[in-house]
Protein backbone atom coordinates (compact mmCIF):
# COMPACT_ATOMS: atom_id res chain seq x y z
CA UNK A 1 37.20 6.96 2.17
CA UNK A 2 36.96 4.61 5.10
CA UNK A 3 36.57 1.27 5.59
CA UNK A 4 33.96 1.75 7.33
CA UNK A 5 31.76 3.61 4.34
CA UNK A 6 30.58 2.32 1.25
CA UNK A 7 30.15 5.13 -1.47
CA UNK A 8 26.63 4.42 -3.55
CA UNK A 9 26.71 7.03 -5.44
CA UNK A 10 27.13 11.22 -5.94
CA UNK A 11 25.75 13.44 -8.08
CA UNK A 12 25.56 17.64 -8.02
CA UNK A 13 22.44 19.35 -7.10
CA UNK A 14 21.98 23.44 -7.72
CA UNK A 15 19.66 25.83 -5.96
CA UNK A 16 19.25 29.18 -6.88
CA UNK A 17 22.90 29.82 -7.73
CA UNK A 18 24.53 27.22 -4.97
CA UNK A 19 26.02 24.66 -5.83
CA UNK A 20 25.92 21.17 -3.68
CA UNK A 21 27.82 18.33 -4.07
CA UNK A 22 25.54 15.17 -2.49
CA UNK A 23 27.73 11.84 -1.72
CA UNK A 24 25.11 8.85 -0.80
CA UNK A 25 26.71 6.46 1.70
CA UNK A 26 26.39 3.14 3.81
CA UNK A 27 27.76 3.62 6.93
CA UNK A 28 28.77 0.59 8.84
CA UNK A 29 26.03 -0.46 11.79
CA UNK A 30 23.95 2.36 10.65
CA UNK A 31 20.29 0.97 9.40
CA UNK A 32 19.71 3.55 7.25
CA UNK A 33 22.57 4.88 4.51
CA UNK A 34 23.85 8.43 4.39
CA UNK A 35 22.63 11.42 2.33
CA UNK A 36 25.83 14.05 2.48
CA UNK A 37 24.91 17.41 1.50
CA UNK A 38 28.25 19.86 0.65
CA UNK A 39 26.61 23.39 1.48
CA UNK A 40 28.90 25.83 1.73
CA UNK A 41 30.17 27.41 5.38
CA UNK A 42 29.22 30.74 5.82
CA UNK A 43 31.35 32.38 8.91
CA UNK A 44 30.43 34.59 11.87
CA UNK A 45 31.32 37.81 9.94
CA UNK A 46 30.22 37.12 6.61
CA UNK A 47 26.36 36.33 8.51
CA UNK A 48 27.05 39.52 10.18
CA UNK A 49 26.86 41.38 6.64
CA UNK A 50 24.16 39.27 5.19
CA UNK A 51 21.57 40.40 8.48
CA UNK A 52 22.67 43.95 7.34
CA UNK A 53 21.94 43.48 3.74
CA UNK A 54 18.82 42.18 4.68
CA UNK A 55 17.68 44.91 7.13
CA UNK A 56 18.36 47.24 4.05
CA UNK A 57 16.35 45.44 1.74
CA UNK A 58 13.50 45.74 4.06
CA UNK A 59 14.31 49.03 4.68
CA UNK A 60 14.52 50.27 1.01
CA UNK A 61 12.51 47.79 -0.70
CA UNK A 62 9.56 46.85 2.21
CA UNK A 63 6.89 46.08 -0.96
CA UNK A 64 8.74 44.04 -3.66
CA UNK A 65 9.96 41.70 -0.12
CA UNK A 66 6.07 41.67 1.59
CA UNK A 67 5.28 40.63 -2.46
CA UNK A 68 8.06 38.07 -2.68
CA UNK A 69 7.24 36.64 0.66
CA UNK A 70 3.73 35.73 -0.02
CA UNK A 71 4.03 34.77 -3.93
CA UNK A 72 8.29 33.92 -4.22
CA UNK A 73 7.55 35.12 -8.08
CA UNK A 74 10.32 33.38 -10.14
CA UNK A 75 11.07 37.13 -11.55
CA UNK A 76 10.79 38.97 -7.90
CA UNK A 77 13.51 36.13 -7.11
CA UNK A 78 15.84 36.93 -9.98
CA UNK A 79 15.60 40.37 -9.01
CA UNK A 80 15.99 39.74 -5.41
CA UNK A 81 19.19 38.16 -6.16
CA UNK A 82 20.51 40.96 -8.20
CA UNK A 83 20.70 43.49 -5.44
CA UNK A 84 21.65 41.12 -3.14
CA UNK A 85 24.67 41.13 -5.83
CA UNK A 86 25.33 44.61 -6.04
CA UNK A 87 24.80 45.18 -2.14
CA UNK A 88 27.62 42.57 -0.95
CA UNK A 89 30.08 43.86 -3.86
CA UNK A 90 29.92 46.94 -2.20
CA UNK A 91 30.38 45.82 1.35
CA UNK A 92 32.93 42.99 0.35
CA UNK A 93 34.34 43.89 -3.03
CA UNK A 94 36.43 41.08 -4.42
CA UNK A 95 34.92 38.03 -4.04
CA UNK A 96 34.67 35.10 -6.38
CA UNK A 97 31.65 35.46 -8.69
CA UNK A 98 30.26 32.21 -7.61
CA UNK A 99 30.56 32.97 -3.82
CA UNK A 100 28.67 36.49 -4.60
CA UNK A 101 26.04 33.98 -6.08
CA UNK A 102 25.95 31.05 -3.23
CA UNK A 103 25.69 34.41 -0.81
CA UNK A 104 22.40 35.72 -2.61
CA UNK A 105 21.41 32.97 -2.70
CA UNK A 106 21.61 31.70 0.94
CA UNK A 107 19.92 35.24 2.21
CA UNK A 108 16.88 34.45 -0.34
CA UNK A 109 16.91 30.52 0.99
CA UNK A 110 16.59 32.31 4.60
CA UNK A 111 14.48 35.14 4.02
CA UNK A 112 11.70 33.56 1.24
CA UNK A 113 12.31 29.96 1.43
CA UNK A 114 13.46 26.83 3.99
CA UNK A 115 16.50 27.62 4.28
CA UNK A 116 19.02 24.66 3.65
CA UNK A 117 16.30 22.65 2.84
CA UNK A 118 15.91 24.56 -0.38
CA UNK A 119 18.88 22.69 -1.84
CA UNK A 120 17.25 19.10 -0.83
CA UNK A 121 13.86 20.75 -2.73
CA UNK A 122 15.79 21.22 -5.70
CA UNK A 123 17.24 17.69 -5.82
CA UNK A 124 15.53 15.84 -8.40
CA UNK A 125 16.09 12.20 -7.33
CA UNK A 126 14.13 13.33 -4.06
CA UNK A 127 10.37 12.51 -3.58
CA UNK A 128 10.02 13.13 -0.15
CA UNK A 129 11.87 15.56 2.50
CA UNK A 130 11.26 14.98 6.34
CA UNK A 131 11.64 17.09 9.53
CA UNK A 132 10.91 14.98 12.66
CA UNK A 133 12.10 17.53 15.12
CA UNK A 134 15.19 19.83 15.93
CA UNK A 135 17.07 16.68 17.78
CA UNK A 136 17.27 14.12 14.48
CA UNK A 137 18.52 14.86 11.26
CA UNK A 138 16.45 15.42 7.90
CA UNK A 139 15.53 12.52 6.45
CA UNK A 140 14.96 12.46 2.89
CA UNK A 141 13.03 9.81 0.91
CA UNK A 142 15.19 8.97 -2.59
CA UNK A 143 13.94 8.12 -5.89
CA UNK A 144 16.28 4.84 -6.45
CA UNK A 145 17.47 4.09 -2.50
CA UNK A 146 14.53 4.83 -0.64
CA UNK A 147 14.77 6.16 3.09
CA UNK A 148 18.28 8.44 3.91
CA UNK A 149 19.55 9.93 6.64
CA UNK A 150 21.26 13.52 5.76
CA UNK A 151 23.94 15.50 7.57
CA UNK A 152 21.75 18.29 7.40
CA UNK A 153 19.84 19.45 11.06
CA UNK A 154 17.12 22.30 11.76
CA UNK A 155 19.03 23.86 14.66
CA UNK A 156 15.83 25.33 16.75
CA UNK A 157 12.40 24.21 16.87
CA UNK A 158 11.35 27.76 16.19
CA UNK A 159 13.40 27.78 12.92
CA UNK A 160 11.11 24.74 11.83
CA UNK A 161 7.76 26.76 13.26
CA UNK A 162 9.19 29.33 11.37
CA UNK A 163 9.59 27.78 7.83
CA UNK A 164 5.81 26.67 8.51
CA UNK A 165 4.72 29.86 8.85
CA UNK A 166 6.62 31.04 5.68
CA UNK A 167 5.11 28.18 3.56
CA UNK A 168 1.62 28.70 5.25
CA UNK A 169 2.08 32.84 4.23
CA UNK A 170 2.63 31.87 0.03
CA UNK A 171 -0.71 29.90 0.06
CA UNK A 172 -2.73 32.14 2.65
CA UNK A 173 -2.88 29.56 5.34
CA UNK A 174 -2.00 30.21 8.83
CA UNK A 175 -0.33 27.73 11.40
CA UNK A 176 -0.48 28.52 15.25
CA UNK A 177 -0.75 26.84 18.80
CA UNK A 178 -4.27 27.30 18.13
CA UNK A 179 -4.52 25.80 14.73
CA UNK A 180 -1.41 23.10 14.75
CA UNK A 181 -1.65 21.82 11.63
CA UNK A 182 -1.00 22.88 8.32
CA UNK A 183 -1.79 20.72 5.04
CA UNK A 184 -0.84 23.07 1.90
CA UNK A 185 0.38 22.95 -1.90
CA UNK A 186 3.01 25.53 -2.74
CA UNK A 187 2.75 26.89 -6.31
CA UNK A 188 5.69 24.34 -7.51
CA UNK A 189 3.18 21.81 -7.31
CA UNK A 190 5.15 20.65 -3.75
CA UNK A 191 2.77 19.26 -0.44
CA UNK A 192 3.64 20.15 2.83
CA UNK A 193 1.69 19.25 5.63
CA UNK A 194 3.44 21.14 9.07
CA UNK A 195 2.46 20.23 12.60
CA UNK A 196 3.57 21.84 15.58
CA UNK A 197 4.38 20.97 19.54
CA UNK A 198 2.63 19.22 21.19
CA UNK A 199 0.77 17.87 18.46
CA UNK A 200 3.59 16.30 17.89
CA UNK A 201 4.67 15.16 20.88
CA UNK A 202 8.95 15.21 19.86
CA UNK A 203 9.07 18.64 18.41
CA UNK A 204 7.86 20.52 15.47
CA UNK A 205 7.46 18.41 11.71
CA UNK A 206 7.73 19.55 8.17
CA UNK A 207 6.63 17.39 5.41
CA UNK A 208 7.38 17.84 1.95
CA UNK A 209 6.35 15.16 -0.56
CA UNK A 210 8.13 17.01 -3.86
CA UNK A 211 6.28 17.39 -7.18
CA UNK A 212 7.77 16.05 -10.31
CA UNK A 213 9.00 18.66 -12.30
CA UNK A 214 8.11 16.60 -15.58
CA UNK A 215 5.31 14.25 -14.64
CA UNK A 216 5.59 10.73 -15.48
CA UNK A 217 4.44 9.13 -18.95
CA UNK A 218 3.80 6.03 -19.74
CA UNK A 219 6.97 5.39 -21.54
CA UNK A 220 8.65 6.27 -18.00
CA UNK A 221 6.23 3.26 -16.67
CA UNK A 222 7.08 0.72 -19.70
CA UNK A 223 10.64 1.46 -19.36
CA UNK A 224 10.96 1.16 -15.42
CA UNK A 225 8.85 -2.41 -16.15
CA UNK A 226 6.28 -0.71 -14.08
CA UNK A 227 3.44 -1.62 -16.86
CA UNK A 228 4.05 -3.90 -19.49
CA UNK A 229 3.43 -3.11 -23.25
CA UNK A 230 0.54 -5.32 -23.59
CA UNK A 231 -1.43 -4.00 -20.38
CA UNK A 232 -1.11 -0.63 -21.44
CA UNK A 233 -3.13 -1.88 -24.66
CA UNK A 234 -5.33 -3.19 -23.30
CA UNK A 235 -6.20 -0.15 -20.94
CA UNK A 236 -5.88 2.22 -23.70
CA UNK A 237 -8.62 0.41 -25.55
CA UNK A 238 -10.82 0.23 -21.91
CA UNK A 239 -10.15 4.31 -22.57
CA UNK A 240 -11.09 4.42 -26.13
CA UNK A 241 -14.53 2.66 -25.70
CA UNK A 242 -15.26 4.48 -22.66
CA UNK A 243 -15.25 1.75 -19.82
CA UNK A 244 -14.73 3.01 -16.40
CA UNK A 245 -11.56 2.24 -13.94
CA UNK A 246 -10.88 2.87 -10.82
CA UNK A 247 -6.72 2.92 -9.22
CA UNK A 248 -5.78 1.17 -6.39
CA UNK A 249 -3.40 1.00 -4.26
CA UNK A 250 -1.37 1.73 -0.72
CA UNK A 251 0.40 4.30 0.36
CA UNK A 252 2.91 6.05 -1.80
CA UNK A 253 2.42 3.20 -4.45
CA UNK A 254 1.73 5.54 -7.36
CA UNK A 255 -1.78 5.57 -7.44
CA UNK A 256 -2.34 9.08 -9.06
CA UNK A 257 0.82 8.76 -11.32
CA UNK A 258 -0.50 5.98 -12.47
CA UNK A 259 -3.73 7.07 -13.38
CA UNK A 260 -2.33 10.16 -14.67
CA UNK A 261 0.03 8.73 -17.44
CA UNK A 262 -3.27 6.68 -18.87
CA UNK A 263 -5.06 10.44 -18.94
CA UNK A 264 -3.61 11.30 -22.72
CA UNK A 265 -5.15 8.05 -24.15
CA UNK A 266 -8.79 9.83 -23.93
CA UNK A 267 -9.92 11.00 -27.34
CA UNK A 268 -9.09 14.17 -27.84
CA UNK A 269 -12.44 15.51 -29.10
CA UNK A 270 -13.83 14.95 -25.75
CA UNK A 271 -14.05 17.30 -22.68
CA UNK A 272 -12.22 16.01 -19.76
CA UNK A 273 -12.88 17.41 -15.67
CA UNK A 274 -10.77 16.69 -13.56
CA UNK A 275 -11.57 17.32 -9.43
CA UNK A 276 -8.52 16.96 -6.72
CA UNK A 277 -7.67 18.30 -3.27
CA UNK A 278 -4.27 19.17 -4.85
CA UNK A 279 -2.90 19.71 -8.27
CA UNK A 280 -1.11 16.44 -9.57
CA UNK A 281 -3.16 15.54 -12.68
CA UNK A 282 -0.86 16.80 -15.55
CA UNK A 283 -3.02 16.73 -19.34
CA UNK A 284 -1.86 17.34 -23.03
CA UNK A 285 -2.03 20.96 -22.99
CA UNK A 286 -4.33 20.83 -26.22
CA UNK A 287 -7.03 18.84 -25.12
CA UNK A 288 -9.85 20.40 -23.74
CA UNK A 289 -9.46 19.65 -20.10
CA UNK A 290 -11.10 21.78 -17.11
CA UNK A 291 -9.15 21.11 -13.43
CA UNK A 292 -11.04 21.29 -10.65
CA UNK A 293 -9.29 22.44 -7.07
CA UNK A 294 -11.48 21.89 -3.77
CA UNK A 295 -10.72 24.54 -1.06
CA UNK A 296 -10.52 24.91 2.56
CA UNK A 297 -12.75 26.84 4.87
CA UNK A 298 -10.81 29.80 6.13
CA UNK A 299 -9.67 31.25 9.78
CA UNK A 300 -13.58 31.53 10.14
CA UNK A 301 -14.63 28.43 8.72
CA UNK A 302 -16.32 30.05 5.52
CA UNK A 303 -15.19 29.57 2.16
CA UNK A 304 -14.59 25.66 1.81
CA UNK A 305 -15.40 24.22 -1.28
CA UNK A 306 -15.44 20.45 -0.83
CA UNK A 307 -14.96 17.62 -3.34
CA UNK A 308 -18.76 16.55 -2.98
CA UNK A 309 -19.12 20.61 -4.53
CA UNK A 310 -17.51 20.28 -7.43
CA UNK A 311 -18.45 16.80 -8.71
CA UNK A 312 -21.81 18.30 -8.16
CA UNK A 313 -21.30 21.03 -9.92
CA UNK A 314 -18.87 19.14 -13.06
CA UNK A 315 -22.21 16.95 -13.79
CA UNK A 316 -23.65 20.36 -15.13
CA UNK A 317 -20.24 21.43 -16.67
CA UNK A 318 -21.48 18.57 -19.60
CA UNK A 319 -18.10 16.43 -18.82
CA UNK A 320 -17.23 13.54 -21.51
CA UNK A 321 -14.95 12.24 -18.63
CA UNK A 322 -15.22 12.56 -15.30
CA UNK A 323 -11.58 11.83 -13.12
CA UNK A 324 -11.72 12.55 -9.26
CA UNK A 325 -8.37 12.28 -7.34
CA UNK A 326 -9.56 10.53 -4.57
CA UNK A 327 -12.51 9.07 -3.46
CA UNK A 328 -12.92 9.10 0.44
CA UNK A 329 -16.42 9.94 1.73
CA UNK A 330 -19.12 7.90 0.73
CA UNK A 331 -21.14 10.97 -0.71
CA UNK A 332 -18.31 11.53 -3.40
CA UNK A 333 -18.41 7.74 -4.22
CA UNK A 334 -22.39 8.24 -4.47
CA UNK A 335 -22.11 11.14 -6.57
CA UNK A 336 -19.70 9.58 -8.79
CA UNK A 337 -21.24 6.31 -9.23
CA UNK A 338 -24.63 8.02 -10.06
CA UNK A 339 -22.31 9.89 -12.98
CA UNK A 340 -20.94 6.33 -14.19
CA UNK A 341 -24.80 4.93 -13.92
CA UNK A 342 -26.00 8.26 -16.08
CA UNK A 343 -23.59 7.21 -18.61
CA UNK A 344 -20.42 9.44 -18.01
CA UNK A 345 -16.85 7.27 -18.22
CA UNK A 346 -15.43 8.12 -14.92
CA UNK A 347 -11.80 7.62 -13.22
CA UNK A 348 -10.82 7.67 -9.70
CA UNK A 349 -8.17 6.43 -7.27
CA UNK A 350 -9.63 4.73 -3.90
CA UNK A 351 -7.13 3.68 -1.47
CA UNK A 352 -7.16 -0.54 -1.22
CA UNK A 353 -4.60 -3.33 -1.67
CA UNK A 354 -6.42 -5.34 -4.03
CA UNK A 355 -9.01 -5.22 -6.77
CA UNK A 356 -10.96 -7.38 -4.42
CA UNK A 357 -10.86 -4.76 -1.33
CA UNK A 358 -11.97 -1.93 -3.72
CA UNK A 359 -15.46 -3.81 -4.13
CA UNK A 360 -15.76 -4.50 -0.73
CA UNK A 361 -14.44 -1.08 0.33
CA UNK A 362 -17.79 0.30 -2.01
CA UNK A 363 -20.06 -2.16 -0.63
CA UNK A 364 -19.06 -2.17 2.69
CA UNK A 365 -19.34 1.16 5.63
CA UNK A 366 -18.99 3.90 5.73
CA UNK A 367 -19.56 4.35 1.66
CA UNK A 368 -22.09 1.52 1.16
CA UNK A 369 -22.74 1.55 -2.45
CA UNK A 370 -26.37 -0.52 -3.68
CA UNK A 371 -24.69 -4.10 -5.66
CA UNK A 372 -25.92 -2.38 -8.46
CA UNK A 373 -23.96 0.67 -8.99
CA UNK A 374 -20.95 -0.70 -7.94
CA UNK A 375 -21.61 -3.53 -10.82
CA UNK A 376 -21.09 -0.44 -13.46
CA UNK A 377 -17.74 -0.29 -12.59
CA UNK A 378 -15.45 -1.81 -15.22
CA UNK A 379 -11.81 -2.44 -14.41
CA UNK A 380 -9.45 -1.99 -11.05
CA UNK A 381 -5.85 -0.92 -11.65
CA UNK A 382 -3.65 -1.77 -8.62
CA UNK A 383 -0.74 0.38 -7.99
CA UNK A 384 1.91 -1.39 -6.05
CA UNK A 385 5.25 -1.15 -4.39
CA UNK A 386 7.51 -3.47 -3.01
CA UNK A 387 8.95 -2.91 0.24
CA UNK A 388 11.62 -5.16 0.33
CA UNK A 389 13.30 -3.49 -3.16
CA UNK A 390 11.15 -0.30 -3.62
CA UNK A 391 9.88 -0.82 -7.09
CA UNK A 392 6.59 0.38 -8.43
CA UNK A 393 4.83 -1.74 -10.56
CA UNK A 394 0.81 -3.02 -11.61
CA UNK A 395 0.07 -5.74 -9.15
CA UNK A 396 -3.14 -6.63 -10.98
CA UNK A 397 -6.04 -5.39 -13.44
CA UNK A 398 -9.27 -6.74 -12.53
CA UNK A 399 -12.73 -6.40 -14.13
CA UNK A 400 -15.65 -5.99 -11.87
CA UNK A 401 -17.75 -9.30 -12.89
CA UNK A 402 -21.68 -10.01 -11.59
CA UNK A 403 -22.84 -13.65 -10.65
CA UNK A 404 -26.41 -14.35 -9.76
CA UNK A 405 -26.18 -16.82 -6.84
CA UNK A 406 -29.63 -18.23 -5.53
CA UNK A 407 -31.34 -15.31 -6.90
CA UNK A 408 -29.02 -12.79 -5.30
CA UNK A 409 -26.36 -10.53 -6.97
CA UNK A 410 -22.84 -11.10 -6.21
CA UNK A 411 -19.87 -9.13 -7.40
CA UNK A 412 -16.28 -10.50 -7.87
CA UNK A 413 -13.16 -9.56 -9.45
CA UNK A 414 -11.46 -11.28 -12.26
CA UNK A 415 -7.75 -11.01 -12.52
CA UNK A 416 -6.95 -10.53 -16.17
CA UNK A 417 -3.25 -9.03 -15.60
CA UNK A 418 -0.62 -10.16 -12.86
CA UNK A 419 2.76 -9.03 -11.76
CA UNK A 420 4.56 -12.19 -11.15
CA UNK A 421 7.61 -11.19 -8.38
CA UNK A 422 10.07 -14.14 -9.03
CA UNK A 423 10.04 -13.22 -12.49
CA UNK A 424 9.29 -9.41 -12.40
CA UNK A 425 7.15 -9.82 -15.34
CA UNK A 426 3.53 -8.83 -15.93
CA UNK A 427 1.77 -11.86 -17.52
CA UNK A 428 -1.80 -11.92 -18.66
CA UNK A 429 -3.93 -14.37 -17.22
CA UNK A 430 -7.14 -15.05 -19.04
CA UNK A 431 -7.28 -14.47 -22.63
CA UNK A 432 -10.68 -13.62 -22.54
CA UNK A 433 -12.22 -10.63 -21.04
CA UNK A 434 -15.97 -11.01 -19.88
CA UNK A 435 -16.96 -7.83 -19.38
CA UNK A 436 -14.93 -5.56 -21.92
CA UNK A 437 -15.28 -8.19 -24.99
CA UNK A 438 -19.05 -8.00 -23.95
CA UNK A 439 -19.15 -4.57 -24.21
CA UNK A 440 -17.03 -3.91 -27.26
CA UNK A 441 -19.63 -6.64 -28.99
CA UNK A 442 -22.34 -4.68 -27.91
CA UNK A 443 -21.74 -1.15 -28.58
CA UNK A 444 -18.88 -1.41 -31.19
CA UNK A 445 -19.63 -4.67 -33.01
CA UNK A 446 -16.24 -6.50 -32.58
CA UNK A 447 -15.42 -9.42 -32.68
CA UNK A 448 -12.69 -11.23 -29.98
CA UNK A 449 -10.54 -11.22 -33.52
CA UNK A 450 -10.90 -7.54 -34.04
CA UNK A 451 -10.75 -6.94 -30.45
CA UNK A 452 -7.14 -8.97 -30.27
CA UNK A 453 -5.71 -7.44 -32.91
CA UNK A 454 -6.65 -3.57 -32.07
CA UNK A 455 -4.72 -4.33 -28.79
CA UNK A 456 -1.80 -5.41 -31.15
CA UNK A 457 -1.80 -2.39 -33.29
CA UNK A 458 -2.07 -0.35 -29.90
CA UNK A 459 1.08 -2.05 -28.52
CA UNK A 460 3.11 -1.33 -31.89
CA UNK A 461 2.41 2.27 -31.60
CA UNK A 462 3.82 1.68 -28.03
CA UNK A 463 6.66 -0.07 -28.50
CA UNK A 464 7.24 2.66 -31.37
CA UNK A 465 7.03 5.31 -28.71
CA UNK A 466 9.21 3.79 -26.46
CA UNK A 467 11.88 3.24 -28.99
CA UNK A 468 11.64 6.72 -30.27
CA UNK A 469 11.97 7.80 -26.54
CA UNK A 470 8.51 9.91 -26.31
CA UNK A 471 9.05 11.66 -23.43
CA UNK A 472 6.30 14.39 -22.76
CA UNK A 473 2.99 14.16 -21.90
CA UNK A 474 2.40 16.30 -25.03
CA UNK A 475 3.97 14.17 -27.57
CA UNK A 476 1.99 11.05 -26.23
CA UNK A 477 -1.10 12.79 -25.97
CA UNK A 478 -0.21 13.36 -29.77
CA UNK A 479 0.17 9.96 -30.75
CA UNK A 480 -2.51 8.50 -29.01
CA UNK A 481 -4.93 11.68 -30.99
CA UNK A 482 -3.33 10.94 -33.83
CA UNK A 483 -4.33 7.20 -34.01
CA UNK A 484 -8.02 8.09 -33.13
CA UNK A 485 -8.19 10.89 -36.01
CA UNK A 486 -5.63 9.87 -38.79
CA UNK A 487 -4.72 6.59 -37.89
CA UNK A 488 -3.64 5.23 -41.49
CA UNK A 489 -0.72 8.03 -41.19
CA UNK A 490 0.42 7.24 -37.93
CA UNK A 491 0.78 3.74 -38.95
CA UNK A 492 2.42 3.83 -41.50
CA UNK A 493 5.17 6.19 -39.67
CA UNK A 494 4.95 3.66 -36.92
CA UNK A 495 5.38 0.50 -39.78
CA UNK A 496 8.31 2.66 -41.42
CA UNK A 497 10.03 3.29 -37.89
CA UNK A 498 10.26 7.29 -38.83
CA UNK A 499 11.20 9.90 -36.58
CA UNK A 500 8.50 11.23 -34.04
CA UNK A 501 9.10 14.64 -35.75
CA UNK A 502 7.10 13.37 -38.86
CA UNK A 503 3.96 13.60 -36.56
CA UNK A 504 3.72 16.97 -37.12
CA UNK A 505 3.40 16.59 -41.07
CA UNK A 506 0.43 14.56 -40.79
């Protein structure tokens, strides 16, 4: 290698059949390190065959490709692939099995898909892929290293157009001079949002912020010190008594993963609806748990189902919990804050820096919440990530306090949970919650004794979890049921240090 690269790190990636080797790199006087991408070279005769094998397919098979198109069906794809197969072994018998595969591939990349951005899609360490224009490379936004530059370049502005069109076609959405802008979510679980020239004033752009294939738990979080043991707890028992919290935080901090991996801690004997502009909310699949999906108007502006509709709508659905995605418009933060007054435990993510700006975000225009509904709110989470290093962690839990000043109502926040940076630790700061000790006195009958030592028990079963490496959102969710419905069992597996399998003798 040269002197003038550093190697960080490399790792294989496979896509539909191709396999990519990826070498991550600091270049010297480059700002930004190097994502290399090993795709294979396909030559000037061998993309000669593949546009004939394609015209074919049309030709032969026009309604399985107008199906695959619009839906890219995980079987229609294996399928797709085989006569792909069977088509090039004819025309150029006596290749290598695996370059018959990273062929098929390709033409389904080209045809269905992005392209070579297909093989970036599939990298798992990826969160976010990035087309600025046809002049600048990809960049892609990694897990562990943050921003990268690739190798990899969209040769044409109408090769990027194109790819927007082809995403717009699997979800029904069109993008055009006359409607520049595209904001989808493929079936994956992936967001794109597309915009086109001269929108965007450099060239075409393609977005895609990549789902997780296996969402994040909370054992992720406790491992990656993004939430310590003892917060968790102490959230969990917020959960189990029905307080209400709200997530905060900046961009890409985590806000909905965060909120998510808290989601299983809900009794499950409860019914749970959940309302978001896209799917990211992952549940324990046995709890009963209704999703919620606004929609956009269509090519004539009919159709749209807004997120005002369905909380609307979820209040007569006879929720147990209410979770919205996002608030944003202050007649989803009315309509919600009318549920928590009526006595529903809600959850919601609001976009703010601090505990501090949430109240004054709900007090303040354009939402403009009366004092008293925003003092029903219960606890701020705040999602938070460092720029200088990248990591995700809690910056602060707050409860939502009240303080009569000369008559008048006043609401503050009281830090009860800090993330200290110079020791990357997550320390609690009062030992004494006001509002959910009051509250668990009031409706439960506890005591701070009993209060304290039901956030102990709830950290053993944690520390249990992480130990026995709990992984899915499943097996959590059946913990966490477990100690609400047969909790002297669970303890005493938890006591004994047994296997997780033993959960499913209880």
């Amino acid at each position: 290698m040269s002197p003038d690269l550093e190697k960080i790190d490399s790792y294989e990636v496979i896509s539909d059949g191709i396999v990519s080797k990826i070498e991550l790199v600091r270049v010297k006087d480059k700002f930004v390190p190097e994502y290399k991408a090993n795709i294979p070279l396909i030559d000037e005769g061998m993309r000669a065959i593949l546009t004939e094998v394609r015209t074919e397919l049309i030709r032969e098979y026009p309604q399985k490709i107008q199906v695959l198109s619009e839906t890219g069906g995980q079987q229609l794809k294996i399928e797709f692939l085989d006569l792909v197969r069977s088509k090039l072994g004819v025309l150029v018998p006596g290749l290598e099995d695996e370059t018959y595969i990273a062929l098929s591939a390709t033409l389904l990349h080209e045809m269905f898909g992005i392209g070579v951005l297909e093989i970036l899609d599939s990298d798992p360490q990826l969160e976010e892929i990035v087309v600025n224009d046809s002049k600048s490379n990809v960049m892609v936004y990694h897990r562990k290293y943050g921003w990268l530059e690739t190798n990899i370049r969209i040769e044409t502005e109408n090769k990027i157009e194109s790819f927007a069109e082809q995403i717009g076609r699997k979800v029904g959405r069109q993008i055009t001079t006359l409607s520049p802008l595209l904001d989808a979510q493929l079936p994956n679980g992936d967001r794109v949002n597309a915009t086109l020239y001269p929108i965007s004033k450099h060239g075409n752009t393609l977005d895609i912020r990549k789902f997780r294939e296996e969402p994040w738990t909370v054992i992720d979080f406790l491992q990656s010190k993004t939430v310590s043991s003892e917060l968790v707890a102490f959230v969990w028992q917020a959960i189990q008594y029905e307080l209400s919290i709200i997530v905060t935080g900046g961009t890409a901090s985590g806000k909905t993963s965060l909120l998510n991996v808290f989601l299983p801690f809900i009794p499950p004997n409860q019914r749970i609806i959940t309302i978001e502009d896209t799917s990211e909310l992952v549940l324990p699949s046995f709890m009963q748990w209704v999703p919620l999906i606004t929609r956009l108007p269509n090519s004539e502006g009919k159709g749209e189902v807004t997120m005002l509709d369905l909380l609307v709508n979820s209040l007569r659905m006879r929720p147990d919990r209410l979770v919205v995605g996002e608030i944003r418009k202050k007649d989803d933060a009315q309509t919600l804050f009318e549920a928590l007054m009526t006595g529903h435990s809600v959850y919601a993510t609001l976009h703010a820096e601090t505990a501090q700006q949430v109240v004054k975000r709900l007090l303040s225009e354009p939402i403009n919440l009366p004092d008293i509904e925003v003092s029903n709110l219960d606890l701020v989470l705040t999602a938070f990530r460092q720029r200088r290093s990248g990591v995700r962690r809690v910056l602060e839990l707050a409860e939502v306090t009240e303080h009569y000043i000369a008559g008048k109502l006043e609401l503050k926040t009281n830090n009860l949970f800090e993330w200290k940076p110079r020791t990357d630790e997550i320390e609690r700061t009062i030992n004494v919650s006001q509002k959910l000790e009051t509250k668990l006195e009031l409706y439960s009958g506890f005591t701070h004794d009993e209060i304290k030592a039901d956030i102990l028990e709830k950290q053993k079963v944690l520390d249990w979890m992480v130990a026995k490496k709990l992984k899915t959102t499943n097996d959590i969710g059946l913990a966490a049921s477990l100690y609400y419905t047969k909790n002297k069992e669970l303890m005493e597996i938890v006591e004994a240090n047994k296997d997780p399998s033993e959960l499913e003798t209880i």
